[in-house]
Protein backbone atom coordinates (compact mmCIF):
# COMPACT_ATOMS: atom_id res chain seq x y z
CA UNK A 1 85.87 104.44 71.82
CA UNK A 2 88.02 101.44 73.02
CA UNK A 3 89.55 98.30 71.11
CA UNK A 4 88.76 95.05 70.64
CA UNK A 5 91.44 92.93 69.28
CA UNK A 6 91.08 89.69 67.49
CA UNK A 7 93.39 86.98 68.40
CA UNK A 8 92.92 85.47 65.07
CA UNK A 9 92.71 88.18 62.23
CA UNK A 10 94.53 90.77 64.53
CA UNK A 11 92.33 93.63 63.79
CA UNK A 12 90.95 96.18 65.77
CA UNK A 13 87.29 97.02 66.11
CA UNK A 14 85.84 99.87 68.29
CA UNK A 15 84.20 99.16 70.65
CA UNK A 16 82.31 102.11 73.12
CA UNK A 17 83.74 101.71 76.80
CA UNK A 18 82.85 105.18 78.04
CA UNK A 19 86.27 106.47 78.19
CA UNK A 20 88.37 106.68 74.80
CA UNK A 21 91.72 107.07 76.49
CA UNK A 22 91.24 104.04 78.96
CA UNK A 23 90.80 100.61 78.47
CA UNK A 24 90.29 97.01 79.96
CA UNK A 25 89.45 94.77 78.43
CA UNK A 26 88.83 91.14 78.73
CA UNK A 27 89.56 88.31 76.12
CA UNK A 28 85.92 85.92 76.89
CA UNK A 29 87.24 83.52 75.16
CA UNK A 30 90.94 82.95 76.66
CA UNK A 31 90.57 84.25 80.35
CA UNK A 32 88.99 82.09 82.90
CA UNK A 33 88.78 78.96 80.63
CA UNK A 34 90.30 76.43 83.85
CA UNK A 35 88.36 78.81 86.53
CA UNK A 36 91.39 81.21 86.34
CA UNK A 37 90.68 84.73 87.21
CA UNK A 38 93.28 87.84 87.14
CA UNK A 39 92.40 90.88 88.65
CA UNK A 40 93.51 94.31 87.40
CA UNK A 41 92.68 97.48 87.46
CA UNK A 42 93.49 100.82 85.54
CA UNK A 43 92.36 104.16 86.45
CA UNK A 44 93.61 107.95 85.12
CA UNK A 45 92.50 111.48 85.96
CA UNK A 46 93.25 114.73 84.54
CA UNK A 47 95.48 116.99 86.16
CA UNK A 48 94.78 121.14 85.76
CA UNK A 49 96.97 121.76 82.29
CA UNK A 50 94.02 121.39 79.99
CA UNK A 51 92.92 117.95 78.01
CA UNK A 52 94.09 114.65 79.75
CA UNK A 53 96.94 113.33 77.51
CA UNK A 54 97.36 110.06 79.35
CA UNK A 55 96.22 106.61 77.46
CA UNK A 56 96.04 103.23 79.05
CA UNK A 57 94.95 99.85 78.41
CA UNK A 58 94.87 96.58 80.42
CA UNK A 59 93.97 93.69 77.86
CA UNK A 60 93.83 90.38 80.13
CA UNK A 61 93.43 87.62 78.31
CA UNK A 62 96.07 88.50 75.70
CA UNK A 63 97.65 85.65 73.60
CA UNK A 64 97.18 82.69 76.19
CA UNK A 65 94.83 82.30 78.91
CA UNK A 66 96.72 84.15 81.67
CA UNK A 67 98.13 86.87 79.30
CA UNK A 68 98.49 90.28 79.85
CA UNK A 69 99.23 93.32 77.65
CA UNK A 70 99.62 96.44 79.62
CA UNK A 71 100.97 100.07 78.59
CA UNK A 72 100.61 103.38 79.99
CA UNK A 73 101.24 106.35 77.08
CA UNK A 74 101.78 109.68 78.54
CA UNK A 75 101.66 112.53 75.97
CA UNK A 76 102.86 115.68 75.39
CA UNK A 77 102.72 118.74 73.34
CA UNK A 78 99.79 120.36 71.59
CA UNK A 79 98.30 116.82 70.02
CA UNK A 80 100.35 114.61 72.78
CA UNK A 81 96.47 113.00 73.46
CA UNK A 82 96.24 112.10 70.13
CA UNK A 83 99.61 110.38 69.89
CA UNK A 84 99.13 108.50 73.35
CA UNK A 85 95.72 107.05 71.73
CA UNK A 86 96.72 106.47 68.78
CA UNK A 87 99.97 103.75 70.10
CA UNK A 88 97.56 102.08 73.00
CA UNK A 89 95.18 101.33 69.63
CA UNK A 90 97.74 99.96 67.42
CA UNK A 91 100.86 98.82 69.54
CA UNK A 92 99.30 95.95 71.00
CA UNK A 93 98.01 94.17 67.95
CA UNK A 94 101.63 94.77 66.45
CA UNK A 95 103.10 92.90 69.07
CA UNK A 96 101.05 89.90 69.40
CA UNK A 97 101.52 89.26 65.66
CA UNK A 98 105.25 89.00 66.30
CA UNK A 99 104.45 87.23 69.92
CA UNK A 100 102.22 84.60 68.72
CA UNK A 101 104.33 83.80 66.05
CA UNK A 102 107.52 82.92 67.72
CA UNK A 103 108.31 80.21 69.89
CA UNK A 104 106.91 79.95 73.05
CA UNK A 105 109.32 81.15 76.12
CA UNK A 106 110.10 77.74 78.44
CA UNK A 107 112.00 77.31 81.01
CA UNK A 108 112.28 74.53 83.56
CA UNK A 109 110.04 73.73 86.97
CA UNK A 110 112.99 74.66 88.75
CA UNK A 111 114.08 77.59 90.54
CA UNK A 112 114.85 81.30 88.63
CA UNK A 113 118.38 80.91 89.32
CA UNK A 114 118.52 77.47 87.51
CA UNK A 115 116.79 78.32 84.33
CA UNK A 116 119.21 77.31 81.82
CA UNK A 117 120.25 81.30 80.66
CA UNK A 118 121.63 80.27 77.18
CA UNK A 119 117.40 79.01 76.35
CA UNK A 120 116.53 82.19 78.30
CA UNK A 121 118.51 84.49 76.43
CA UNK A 122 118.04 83.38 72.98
CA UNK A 123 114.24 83.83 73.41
CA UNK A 124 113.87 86.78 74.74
CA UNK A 125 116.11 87.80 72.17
CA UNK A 126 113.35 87.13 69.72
CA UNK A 127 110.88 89.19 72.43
CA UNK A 128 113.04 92.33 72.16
CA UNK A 129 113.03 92.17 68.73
CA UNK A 130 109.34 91.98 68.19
CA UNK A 131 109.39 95.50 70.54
CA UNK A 132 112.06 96.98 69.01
CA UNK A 133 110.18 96.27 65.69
CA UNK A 134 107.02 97.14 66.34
CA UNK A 135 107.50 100.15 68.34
CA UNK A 136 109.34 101.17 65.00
CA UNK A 137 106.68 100.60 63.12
CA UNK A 138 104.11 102.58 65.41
CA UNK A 139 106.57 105.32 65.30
CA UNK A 140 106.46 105.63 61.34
CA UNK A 141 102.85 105.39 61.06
CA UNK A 142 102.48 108.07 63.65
CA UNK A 143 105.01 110.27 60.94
CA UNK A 144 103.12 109.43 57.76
CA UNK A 145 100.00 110.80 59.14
CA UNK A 146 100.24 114.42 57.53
CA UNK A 147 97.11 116.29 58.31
CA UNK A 148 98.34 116.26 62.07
CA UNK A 149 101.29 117.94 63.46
CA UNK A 150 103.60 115.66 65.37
CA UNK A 151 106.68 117.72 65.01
CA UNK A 152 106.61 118.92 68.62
CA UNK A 153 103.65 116.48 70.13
CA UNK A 154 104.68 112.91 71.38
CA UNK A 155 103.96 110.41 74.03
CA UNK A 156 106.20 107.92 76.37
CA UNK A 157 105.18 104.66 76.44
CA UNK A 158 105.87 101.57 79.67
CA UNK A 159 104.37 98.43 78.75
CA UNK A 160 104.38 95.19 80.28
CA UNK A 161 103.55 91.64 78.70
CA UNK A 162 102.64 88.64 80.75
CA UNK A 163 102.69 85.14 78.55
CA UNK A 164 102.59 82.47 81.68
CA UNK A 165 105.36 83.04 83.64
CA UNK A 166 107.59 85.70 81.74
CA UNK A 167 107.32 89.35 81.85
CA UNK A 168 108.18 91.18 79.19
CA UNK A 169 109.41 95.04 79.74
CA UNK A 170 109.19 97.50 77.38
CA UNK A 171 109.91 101.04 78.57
CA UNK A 172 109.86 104.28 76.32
CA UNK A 173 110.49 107.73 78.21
CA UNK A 174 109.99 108.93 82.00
CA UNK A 175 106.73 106.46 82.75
CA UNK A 176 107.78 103.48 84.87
CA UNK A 177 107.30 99.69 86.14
CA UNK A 178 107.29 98.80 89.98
CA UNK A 179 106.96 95.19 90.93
CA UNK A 180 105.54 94.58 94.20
CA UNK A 181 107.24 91.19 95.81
CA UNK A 182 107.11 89.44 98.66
CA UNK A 183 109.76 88.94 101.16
CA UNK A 184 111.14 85.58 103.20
CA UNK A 185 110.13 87.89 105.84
CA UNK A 186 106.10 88.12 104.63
CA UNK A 187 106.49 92.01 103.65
CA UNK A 188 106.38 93.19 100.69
CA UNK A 189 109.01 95.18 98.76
CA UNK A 190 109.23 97.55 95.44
CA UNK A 191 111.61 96.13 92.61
CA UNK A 192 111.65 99.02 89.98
CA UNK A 193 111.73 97.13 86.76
CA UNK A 194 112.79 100.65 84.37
CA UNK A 195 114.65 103.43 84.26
CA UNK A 196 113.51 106.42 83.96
CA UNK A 197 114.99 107.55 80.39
CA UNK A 198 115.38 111.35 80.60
CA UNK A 199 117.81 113.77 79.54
CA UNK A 200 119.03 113.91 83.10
CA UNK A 201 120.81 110.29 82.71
CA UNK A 202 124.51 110.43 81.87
CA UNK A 203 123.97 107.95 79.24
CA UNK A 204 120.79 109.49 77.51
CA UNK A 205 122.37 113.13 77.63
CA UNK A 206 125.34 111.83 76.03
CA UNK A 207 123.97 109.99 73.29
CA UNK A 208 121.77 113.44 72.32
CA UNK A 209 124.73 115.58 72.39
CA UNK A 210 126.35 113.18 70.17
CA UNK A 211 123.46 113.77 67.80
CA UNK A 212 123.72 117.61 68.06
CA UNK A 213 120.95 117.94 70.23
CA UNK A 214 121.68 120.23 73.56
CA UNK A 215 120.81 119.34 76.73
CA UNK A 216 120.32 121.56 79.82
CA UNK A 217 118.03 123.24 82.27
CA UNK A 218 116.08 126.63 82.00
CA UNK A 219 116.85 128.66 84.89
CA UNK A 220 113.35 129.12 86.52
CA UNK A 221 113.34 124.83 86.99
CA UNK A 222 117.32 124.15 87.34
CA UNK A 223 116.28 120.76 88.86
CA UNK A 224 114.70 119.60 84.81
CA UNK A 225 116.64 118.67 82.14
CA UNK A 226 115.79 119.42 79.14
CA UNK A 227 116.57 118.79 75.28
CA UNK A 228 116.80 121.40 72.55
CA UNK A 229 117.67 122.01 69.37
CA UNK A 230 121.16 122.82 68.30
CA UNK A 231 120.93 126.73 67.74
CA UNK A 232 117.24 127.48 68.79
CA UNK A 233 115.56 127.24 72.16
CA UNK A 234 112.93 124.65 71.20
CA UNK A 235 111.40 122.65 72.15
CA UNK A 236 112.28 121.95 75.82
CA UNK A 237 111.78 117.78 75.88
CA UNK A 238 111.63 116.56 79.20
CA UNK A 239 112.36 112.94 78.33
CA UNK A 240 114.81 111.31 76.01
CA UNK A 241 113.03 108.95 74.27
CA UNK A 242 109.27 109.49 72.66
CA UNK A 243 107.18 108.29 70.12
CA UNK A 244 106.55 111.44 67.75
CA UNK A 245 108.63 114.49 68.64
CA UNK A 246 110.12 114.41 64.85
CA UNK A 247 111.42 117.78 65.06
CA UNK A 248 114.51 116.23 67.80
CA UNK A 249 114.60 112.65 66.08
CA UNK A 250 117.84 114.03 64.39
CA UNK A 251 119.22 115.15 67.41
CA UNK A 252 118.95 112.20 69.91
CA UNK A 253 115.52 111.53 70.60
CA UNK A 254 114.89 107.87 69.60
CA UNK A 255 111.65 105.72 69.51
CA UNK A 256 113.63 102.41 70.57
CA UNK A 257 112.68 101.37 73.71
CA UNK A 258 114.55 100.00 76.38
CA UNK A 259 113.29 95.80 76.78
CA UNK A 260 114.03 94.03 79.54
CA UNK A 261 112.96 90.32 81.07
CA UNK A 262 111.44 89.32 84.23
CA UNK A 263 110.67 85.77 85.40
CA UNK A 264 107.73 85.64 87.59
CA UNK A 265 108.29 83.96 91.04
CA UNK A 266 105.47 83.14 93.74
CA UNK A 267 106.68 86.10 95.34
CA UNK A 268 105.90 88.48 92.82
CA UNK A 269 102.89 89.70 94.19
CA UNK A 270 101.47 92.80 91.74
CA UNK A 271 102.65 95.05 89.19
CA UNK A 272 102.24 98.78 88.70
CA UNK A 273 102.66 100.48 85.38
CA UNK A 274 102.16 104.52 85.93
CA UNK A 275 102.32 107.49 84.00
CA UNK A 276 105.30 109.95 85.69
CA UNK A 277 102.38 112.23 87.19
CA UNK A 278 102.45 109.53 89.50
CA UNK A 279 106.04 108.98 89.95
CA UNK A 280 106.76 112.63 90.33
CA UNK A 281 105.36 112.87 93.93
CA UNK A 282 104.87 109.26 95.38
CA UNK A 283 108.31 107.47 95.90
CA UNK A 284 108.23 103.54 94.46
CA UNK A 285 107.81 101.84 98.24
CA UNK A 286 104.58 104.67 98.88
CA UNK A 287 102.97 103.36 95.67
CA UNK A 288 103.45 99.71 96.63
CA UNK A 289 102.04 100.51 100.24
CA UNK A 290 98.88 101.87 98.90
CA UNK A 291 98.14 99.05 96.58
CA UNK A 292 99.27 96.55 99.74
CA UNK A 293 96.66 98.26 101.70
CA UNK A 294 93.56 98.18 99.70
CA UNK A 295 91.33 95.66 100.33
CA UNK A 296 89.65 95.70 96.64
CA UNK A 297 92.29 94.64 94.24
CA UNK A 298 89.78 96.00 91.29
CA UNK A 299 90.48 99.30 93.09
CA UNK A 300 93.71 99.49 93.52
CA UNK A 301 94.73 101.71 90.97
CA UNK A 302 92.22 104.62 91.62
CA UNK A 303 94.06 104.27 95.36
CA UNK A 304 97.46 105.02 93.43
CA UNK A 305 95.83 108.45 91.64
CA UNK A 306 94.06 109.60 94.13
CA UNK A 307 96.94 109.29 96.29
CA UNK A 308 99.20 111.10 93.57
CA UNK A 309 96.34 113.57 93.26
CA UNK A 310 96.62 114.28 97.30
CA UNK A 311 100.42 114.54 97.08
CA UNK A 312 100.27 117.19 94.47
CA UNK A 313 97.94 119.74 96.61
CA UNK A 314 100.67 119.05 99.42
CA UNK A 315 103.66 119.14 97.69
CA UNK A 316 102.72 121.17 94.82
CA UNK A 317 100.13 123.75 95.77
CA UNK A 318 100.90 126.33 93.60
CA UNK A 319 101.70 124.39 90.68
CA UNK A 320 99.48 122.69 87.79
CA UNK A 321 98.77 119.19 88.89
CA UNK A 322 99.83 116.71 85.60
CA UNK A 323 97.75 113.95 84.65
CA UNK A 324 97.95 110.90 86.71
CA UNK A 325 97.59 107.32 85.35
CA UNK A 326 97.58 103.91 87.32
CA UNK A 327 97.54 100.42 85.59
CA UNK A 328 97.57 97.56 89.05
CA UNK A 329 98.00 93.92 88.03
CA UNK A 330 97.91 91.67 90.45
CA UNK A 331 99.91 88.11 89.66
CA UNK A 332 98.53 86.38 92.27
CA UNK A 333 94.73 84.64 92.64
CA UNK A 334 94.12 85.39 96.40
CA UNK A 335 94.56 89.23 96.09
CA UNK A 336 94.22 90.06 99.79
CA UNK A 337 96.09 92.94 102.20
CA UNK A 338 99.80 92.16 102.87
CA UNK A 339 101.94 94.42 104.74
CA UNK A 340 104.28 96.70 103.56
CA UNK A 341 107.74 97.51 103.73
C-alpha cells in the first residue's frame, strides 16, 4: 500500500500502488493546472541480504503546483523495513503542515547572488525548523510504538522539497543529494548537496564520543567506522545519525537532521536523491552521466540502479549486493540528453 495525502485535512489514506515501499505519486489537482508537467522518476531493487529495507516516495504536486516532496529512507537492522515505511508514510504530511503554514519563501527576479540574504535567511530559518520539528516528532512516534523492537532497527532518511524555486535539504545518515547543473560551457556537472553523516566524519565521531558512545572499526572491514556502545560490542552503526536505533540515542546517535537551502537556477538541470547502495560503488559525476544519457527522463532512475546493480558484480563479486534506491527529478520541462562532464 502507498499514500495519498490530502492537501487540505492532511491525512493519509492508502492507496494500492503495487509496491508498498515505493511511491509516486501525483497531486491531480495541483500539478499541470497552467500545462506544467514535471517529470520524475523513482525506482529501488533489492540487493542479496534478505527483505529490501529501502522506502521512497516522489509526491509531485506537493503544496503548490510545481512542488515536490522527495525522500529516500534506507533501513537497517532486523525491522529497518518497517522503520523506512513507516517515516516515507508520515514525514511528509508532518512537514507540509508546518510548510503550508508559514510564509511563503520570496526572493527577487534577480540573480542568486543578489537575493537579499537577510529575507533569505530568516525564512529558511522557519524551513529548518519545520524539519528539525517534524523529524522529531517522527522519531518519537517511531519509540512509542511498543509491540515492535526499534532498539537496534533504524533507517536514514535524504529528502528534498521543491516549493517554486527553493530547495529545501534535509539529510539524515549516509543517503545523499546530487544536483545535476549545467555549465557556461553546455556540460553538465555534479554539485553534492549533503554530507554523508557517518561515524567516519571528525565532527560526527566527536560528538558520539562526547556522549560515551565509541567509535571504531572491526578488524575484518578497517576501512568502516562504526559506533558502539560504551562497554559492549553492540551494535556496530554504520551511520551517525538514524531515525530509531534507541539503544545508541544516549550515546551520540541523534535524529536531527542536517537542513540546508538551495536556490534553483536555470542551470540546475535534475536532482538525484539515492539510498548509499548507490553511492557506495558509483562516484557522484558517474551517477549524473547516466541520468545525462538517458533519453527517457521517466527512466532515469532505474538507469541509476541498474547501473549500481552492475557495479556491485564488478566491484563486489564476492560480497552481498545492498539494496539500491534511485529517486531522478528533473527541474527542467524539456528533459532531453545533455552531455556530461
Amino acid at each position: 500500500m502507498g499514500i495519498c495525502i490530502s492537501t487540505a485535512s492532511f491525512e493519509i489514506h492508502a492507496i494500492d500502488y503495487g509496491h508498498e515501499n515505493l511511491v509516486h505519486y501525483e497531486d491531480n489537482n495541483n500539478n499541470g493546472a497552467n500545462g506544467y508537467q514535471q517529470i520524475g522518476s523513482v525506482y529501488s531493487q533489492q540487493g542479496s541480504k534478505g527483505l529490501n529495507q529501502d522506502s521512497a516516495i516522489l509526491y509531485q504536486g506537493y503544496g503548490v503546483e510545481n512542488g515536490v516532496f522527495s525522500g529516500v529512507f534506507d533501513g537497517h537492522g532486523e525491522n529497518g523495513q518497517i522503520v523506512s515505511k513507516l517515516v516515507m508514510n508520515k514525514l511528509p504530511s508532518l512537514l507540509l503542515k508546518h510548510i503550508l503554514s508559514l510564509p511563503k519563501i520570496t526572493s527577487p527576479k534577480q540573480k542568486v547572488k543578489e537575493v537579499d540574504e537577510s529575507v533569505k535567511n530568516k525564512n529558511f530559518n522557519k524551513w529548518k525548523e519545520a524539519c528539525l520539528s517534524s523529524f522529531k516528532v517522527v522519531d518519537k512516534d517511531i519509540k512509542s510504538l511498543e509491540k515492535l523492537d526499534f532498539s537496534c532497527s533504524g533507517t536514514t532518511a535524504v529528502v528534498a522539497i521543491r516549493q517554486d524555486d527553493d530547495l529545501i535539504i534535509a539529510n539524515l545518515g549516509d543517503s545523499r543529494a546530487v544536483l545535476g547543473r549545467k555549465t557556461d560551457e553546455g556540460t553538465t556537472e555534479a554539485v553534492q548537496l549533503t554530507t554523508d553523516l557517518k561515524p567516519s566524519l571528525p565532527s560526527e565521531a566527536e560528538r558520539i564520543r562526547n556522549c560515551g558512545g565509541r567509535v571504531l572499526a572491526l578488524e575484518k572491514e578497517p576501512h568502516i567506522q562504526r559506533v558502539w556502545l560504551p562497554n559492549e560490542d553492540a551494535p556496530g552503526l554504520a551511520m551517525s545519525r538514524a531515525f530509531g536505533d534507541f539503544m545508541l540515542k544516549n550515546y551520540g546517535i541523534i535524529s536531527r537532521p542536517d537542513v540546508s537551502y538551495h536556490h534553483l537556477s536555470p542551470n540546475d538541470q535534475f536532482l538525484v536523491l539515492a539510498s548509499d547502495g548507490v553511492w557506495d560503488v558509483l562516484s557522484n559525476d558517474q551517477v549524473v552521466s547516466i541520468v545525462c544519457s538517458t533519453n527517457d527522463g521517466s527512466a532515469a532512475a532505474k538507469a541509476v540502479v541498474e547501473a549500481s546493480i552492475d557495479a556491485w558484480k564488478m566491484k563486489f563479486p564476492n560480497s552481498k549486493r545492498d539494496d539500491c534506491t534511485a529517486i531522478c527529478l528533473f527541474f527542467q520541462q524539456n528533459v532531453s540528453p545533455i552531455n556530461s562532464t
